[in-house]
Protein backbone atom coordinates (compact mmCIF):
# COMPACT_ATOMS: atom_id res chain seq x y z
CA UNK A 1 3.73 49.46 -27.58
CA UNK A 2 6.55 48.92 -25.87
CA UNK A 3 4.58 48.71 -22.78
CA UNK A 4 2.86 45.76 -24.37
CA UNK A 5 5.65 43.92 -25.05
CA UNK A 6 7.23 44.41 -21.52
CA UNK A 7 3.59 42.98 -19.89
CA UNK A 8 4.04 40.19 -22.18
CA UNK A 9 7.31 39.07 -21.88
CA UNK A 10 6.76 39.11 -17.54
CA UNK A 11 3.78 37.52 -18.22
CA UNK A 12 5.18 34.46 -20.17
CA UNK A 13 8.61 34.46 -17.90
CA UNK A 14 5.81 34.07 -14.86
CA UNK A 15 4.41 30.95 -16.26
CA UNK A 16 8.05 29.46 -17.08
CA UNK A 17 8.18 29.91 -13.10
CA UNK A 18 5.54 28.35 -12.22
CA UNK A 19 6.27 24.92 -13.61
CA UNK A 20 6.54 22.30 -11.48
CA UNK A 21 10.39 21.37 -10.37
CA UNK A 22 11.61 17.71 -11.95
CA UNK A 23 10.45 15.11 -10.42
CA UNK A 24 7.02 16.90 -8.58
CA UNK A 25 4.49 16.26 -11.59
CA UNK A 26 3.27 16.94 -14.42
CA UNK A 27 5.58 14.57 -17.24
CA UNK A 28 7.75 13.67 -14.59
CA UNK A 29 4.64 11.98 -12.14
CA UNK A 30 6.41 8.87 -10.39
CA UNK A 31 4.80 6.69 -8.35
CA UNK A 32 5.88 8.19 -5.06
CA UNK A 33 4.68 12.08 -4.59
CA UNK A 34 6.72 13.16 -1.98
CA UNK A 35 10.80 14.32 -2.18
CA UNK A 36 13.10 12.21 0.30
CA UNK A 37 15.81 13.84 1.86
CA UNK A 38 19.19 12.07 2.45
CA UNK A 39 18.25 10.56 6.02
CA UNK A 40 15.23 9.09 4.63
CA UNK A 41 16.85 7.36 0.96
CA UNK A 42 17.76 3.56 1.92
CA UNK A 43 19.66 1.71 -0.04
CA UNK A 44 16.31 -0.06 -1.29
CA UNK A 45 16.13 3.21 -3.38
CA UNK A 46 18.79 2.94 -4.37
CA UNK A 47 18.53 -0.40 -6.72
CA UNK A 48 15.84 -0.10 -9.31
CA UNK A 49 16.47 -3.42 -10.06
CA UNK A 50 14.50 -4.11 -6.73
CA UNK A 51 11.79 -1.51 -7.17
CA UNK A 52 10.93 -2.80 -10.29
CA UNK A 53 10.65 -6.07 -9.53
CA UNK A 54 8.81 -5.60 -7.01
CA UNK A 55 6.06 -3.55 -8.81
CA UNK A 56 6.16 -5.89 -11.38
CA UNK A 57 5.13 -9.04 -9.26
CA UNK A 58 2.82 -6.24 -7.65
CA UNK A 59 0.57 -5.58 -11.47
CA UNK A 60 1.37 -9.66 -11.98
CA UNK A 61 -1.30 -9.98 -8.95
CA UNK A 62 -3.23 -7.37 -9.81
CA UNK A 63 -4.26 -8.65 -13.15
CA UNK A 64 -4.66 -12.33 -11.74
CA UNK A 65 -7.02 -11.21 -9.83
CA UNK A 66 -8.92 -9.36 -12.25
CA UNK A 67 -8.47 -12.97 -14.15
CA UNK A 68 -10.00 -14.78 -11.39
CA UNK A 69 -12.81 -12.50 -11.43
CA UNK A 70 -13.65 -13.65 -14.89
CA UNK A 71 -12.83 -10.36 -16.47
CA UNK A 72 -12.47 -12.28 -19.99
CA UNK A 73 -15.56 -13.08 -20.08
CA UNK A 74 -16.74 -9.38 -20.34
CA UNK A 75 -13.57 -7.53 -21.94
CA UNK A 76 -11.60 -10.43 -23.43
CA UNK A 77 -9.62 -8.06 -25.86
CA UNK A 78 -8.71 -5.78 -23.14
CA UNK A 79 -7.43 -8.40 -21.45
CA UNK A 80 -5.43 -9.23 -24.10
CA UNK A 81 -3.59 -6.20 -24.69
CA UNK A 82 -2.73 -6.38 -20.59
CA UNK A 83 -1.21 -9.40 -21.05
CA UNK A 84 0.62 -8.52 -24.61
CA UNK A 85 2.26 -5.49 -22.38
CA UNK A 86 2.84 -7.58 -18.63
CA UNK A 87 4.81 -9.87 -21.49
CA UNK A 88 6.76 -6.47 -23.11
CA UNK A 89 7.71 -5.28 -19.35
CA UNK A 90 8.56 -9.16 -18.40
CA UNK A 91 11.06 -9.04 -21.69
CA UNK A 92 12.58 -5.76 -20.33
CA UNK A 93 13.57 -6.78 -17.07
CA UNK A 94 15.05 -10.24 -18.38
CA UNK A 95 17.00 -7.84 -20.76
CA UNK A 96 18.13 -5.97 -17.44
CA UNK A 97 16.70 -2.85 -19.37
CA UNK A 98 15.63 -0.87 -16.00
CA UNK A 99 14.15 2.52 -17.49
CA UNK A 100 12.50 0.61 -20.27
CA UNK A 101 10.67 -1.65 -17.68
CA UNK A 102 9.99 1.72 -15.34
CA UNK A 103 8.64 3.48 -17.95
CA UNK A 104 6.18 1.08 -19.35
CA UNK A 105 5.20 -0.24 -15.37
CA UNK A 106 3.98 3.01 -14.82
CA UNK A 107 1.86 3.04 -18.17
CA UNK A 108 0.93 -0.49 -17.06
CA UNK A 109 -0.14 0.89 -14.12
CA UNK A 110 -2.42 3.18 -14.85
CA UNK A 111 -3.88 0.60 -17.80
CA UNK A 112 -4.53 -1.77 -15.41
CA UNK A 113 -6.06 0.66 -12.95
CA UNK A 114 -8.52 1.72 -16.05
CA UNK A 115 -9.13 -1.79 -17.35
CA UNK A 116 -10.39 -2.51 -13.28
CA UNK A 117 -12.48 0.65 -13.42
CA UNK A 118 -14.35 -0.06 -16.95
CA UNK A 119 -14.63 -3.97 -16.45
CA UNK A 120 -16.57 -2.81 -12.80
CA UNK A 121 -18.80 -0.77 -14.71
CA UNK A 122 -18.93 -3.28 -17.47
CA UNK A 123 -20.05 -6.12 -14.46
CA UNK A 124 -22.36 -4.57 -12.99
CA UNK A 125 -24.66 -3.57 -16.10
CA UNK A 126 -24.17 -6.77 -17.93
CA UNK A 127 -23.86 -9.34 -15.35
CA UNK A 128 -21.49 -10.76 -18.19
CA UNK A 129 -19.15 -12.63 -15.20
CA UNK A 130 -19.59 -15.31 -13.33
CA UNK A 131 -20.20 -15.18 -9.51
CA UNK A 132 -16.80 -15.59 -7.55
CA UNK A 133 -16.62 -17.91 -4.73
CA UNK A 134 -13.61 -17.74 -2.39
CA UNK A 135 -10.92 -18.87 -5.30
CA UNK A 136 -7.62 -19.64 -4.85
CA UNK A 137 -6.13 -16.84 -6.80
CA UNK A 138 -9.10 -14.07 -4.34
CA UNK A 139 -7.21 -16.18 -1.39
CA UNK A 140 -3.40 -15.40 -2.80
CA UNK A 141 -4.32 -11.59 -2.63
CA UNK A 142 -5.63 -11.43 0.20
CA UNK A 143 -2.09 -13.21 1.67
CA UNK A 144 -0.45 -10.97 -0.63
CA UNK A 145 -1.90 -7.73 1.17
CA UNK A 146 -1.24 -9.30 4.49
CA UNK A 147 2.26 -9.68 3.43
CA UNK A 148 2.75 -5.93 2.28
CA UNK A 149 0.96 -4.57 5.12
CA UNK A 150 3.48 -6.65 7.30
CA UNK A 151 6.75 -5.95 5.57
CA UNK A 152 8.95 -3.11 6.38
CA UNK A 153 6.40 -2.21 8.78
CA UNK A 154 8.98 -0.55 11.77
CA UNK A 155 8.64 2.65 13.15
CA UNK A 156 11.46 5.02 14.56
CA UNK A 157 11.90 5.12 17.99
CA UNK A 158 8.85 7.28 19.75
CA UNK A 159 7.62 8.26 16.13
CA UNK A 160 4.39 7.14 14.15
CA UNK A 161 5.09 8.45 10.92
CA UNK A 162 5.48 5.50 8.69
CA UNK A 163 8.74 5.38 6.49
CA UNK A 164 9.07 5.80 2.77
CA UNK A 165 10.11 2.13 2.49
CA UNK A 166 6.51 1.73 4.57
CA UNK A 167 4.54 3.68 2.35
CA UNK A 168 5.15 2.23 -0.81
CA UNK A 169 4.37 -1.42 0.96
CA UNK A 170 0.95 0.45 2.23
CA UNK A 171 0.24 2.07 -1.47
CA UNK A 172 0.43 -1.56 -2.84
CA UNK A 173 -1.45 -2.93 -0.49
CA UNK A 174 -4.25 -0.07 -0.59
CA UNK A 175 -4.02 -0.44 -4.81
CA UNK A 176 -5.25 -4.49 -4.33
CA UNK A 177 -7.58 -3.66 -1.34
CA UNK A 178 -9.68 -1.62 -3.74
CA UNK A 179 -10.25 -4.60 -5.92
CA UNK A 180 -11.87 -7.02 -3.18
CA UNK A 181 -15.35 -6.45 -2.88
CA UNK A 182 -15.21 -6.93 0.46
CA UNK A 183 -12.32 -7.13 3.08
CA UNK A 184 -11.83 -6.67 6.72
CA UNK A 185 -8.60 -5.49 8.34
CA UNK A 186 -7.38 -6.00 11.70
CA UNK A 187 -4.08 -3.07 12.36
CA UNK A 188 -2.23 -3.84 16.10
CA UNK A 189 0.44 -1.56 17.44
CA UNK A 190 3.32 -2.05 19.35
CA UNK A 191 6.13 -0.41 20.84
CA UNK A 192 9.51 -1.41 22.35
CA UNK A 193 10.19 -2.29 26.06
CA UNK A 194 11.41 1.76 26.61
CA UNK A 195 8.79 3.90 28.17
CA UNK A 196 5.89 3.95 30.39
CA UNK A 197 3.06 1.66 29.53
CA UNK A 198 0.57 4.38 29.68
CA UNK A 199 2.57 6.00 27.17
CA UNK A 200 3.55 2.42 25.05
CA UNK A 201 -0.12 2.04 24.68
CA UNK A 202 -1.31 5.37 22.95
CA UNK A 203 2.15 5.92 21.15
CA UNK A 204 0.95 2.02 19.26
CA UNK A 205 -2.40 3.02 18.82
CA UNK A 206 -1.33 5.97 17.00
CA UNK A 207 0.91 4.02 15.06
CA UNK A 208 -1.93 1.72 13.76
CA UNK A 209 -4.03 4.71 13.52
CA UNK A 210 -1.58 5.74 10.93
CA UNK A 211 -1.65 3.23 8.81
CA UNK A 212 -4.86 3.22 8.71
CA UNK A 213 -5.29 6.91 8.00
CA UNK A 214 -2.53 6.14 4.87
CA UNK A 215 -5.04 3.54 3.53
CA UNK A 216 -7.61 6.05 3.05
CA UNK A 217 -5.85 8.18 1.97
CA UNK A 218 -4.61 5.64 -1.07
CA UNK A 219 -8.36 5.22 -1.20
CA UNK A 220 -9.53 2.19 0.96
CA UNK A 221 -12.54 2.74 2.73
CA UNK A 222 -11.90 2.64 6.34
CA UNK A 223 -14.76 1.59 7.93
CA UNK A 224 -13.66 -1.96 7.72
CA UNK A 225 -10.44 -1.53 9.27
CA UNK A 226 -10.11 -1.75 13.24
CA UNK A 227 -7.10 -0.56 14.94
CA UNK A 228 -5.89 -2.01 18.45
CA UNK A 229 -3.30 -1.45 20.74
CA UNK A 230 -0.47 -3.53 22.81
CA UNK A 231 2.03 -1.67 23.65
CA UNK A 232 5.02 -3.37 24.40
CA UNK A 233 3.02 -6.43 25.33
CA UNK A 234 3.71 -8.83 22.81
CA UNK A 235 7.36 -8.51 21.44
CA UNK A 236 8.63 -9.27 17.54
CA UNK A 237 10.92 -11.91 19.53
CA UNK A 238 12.46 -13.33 22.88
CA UNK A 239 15.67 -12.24 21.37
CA UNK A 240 17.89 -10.51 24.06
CA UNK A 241 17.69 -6.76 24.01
CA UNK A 242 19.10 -4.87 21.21
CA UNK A 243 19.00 -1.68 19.02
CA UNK A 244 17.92 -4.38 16.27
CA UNK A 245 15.63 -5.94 18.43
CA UNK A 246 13.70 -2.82 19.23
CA UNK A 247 14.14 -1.46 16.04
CA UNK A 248 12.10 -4.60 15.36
CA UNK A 249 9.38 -4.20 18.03
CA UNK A 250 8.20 -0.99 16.76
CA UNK A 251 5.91 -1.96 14.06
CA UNK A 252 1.90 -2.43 13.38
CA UNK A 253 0.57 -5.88 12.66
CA UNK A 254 -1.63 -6.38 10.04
CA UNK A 255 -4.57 -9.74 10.35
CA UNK A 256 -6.77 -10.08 7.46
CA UNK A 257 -10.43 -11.30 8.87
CA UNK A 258 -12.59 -13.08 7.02
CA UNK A 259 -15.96 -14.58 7.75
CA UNK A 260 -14.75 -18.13 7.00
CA UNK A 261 -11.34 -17.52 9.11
CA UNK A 262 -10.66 -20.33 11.86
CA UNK A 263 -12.33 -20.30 15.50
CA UNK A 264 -8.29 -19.72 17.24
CA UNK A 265 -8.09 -16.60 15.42
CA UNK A 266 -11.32 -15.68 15.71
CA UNK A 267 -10.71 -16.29 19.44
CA UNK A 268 -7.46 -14.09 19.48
CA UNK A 269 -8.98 -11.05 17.37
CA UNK A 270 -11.73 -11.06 20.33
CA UNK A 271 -9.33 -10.75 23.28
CA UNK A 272 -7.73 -8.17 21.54
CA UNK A 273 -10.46 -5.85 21.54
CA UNK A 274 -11.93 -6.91 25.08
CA UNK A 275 -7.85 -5.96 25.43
CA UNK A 276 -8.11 -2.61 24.20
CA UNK A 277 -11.63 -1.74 25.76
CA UNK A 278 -10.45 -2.49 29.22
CA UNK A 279 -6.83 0.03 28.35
CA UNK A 280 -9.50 2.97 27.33
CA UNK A 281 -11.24 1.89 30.81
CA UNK A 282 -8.62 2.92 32.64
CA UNK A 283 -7.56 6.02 30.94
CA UNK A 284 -11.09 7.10 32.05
């Protein structure tokens, strides 16, 4: 018997052990899945004010869009509680009441990412929305995930790993991608002025590469995404040379394309890739 109880009582200490530490899962799921170790906090992290703002204006979008795809005409109700709770978080953060406002984004969040799921499924069996042309509000997106993709966007120096700061931008970005029904993405790398150019043109092309690997991985179908390389060719600025300046040349561009874009960037997109054929030429 007392056996028993000794089995038992290892048994249910095991399980106590095998919980999840704070802040990896389970009840305490954030939005970010990874730790961050002192070099890697910024002082961005550091001001919730700013991180829930920013995720705020970031669901804002998100259910515009699903607006502009005529989502009340299939799930009006629905809709309606979305916007009853955008209005309870928008309260929260004019009260300044930051946990509040954290709290409910992140049940907002996940709402919003069911409400896109169901009125999809909802669409397509009913036909219950009206056909979307290019609308302003599809157009506003589409410079809103240009803007994300482009924002925060440096790498360290000879590193492709994209930063924490970088990888929220990309989530966001990825998390309105998967509501277009169709977009195509352009990703360019560059690299400061230090090194080889053999070695500034594979070290960029990894570093768009990246970024596009992160975008599947947040779920964005990668097929439409083309990544290209120019090395230290084309510089953020003329500036004079600087730690800040190279800090800044170390990124990835991001272009949208678009079927209906203009003939000059058309034109540019093209020499790019002639651009990058002829650099895989010579590594040959």
């Amino acid at each position: 018997m007392k056996a028993r109880i000794a089995i038992v009582i290892f048994i249910f200490l095991g399980g106590c052990a095998s919980w999840p530490d704070e802040g990896q899962g389970g009840m305490a799921e954030k939005y970010q899945n990874y730790p961050l170790d002192d070099q890697q906090l910024d002082e961005t992290f550091n001001q919730p004010e700013g991180i829930v703002r920013s995720e705020f204006e970031h669901l804002e979008l998100k259910l515009e869009l699903l607006k502009s795809q005529d989502i009340n005409a299939c799930m009006p109700a629905q809709l309606l509680k979305a916007q009853i709770y955008e209005n309870r978080i928008r309260r929260l953060i004019a009260a300044q009441m930051w946990e509040d406002a954290e709290h409910d984004l992140l049940i907002h969040y996940h709402g919003l990412n069911q409400l896109a799921n169901h009125f999809d499924t909802v669409r397509k069996l009913t036909n219950c929305a009206a056909s979307t042309d290019e609308q302003p509000a599809l157009v506003n997106v589409k410079e809103q995930i240009a803007e994300l993709l482009n924002s925060d966007n440096q790498f360290a120096f000879n590193a492709f790993e994209i930063t924490p700061k970088y990888a929220v931008r990309v989530a966001q970005a990825a998390d309105l991608i998967k509501q277009l029904e169709s977009i195509s993405i352009l990703l360019i790398g560059h690299t400061d002025s230090v090194g080889s150019k053999n070695s500034n043109y594979e070290l960029a092309l990894k570093r768009a590469e990246t970024v596009k690997h992160w975008l599947g991985v947040y779920g964005v179908p990668t097929y439409n995404i083309t990544t290209l390389t120019q090395g230290s060719l084309k510089p953020f600025s003329e500036s004079e040379q600087s730690e800040q300046k190279r800090h800044s040349d170390r990124r990835v561009e991001a272009i949208i394309l678009d079927a209906n874009a203009q003939s000059e960037n058309s034109k540019q997109v093209k020499s790019l890739m002639n651009w990058t054929k002829i650099i895989e030429k010579k590594k040959e």
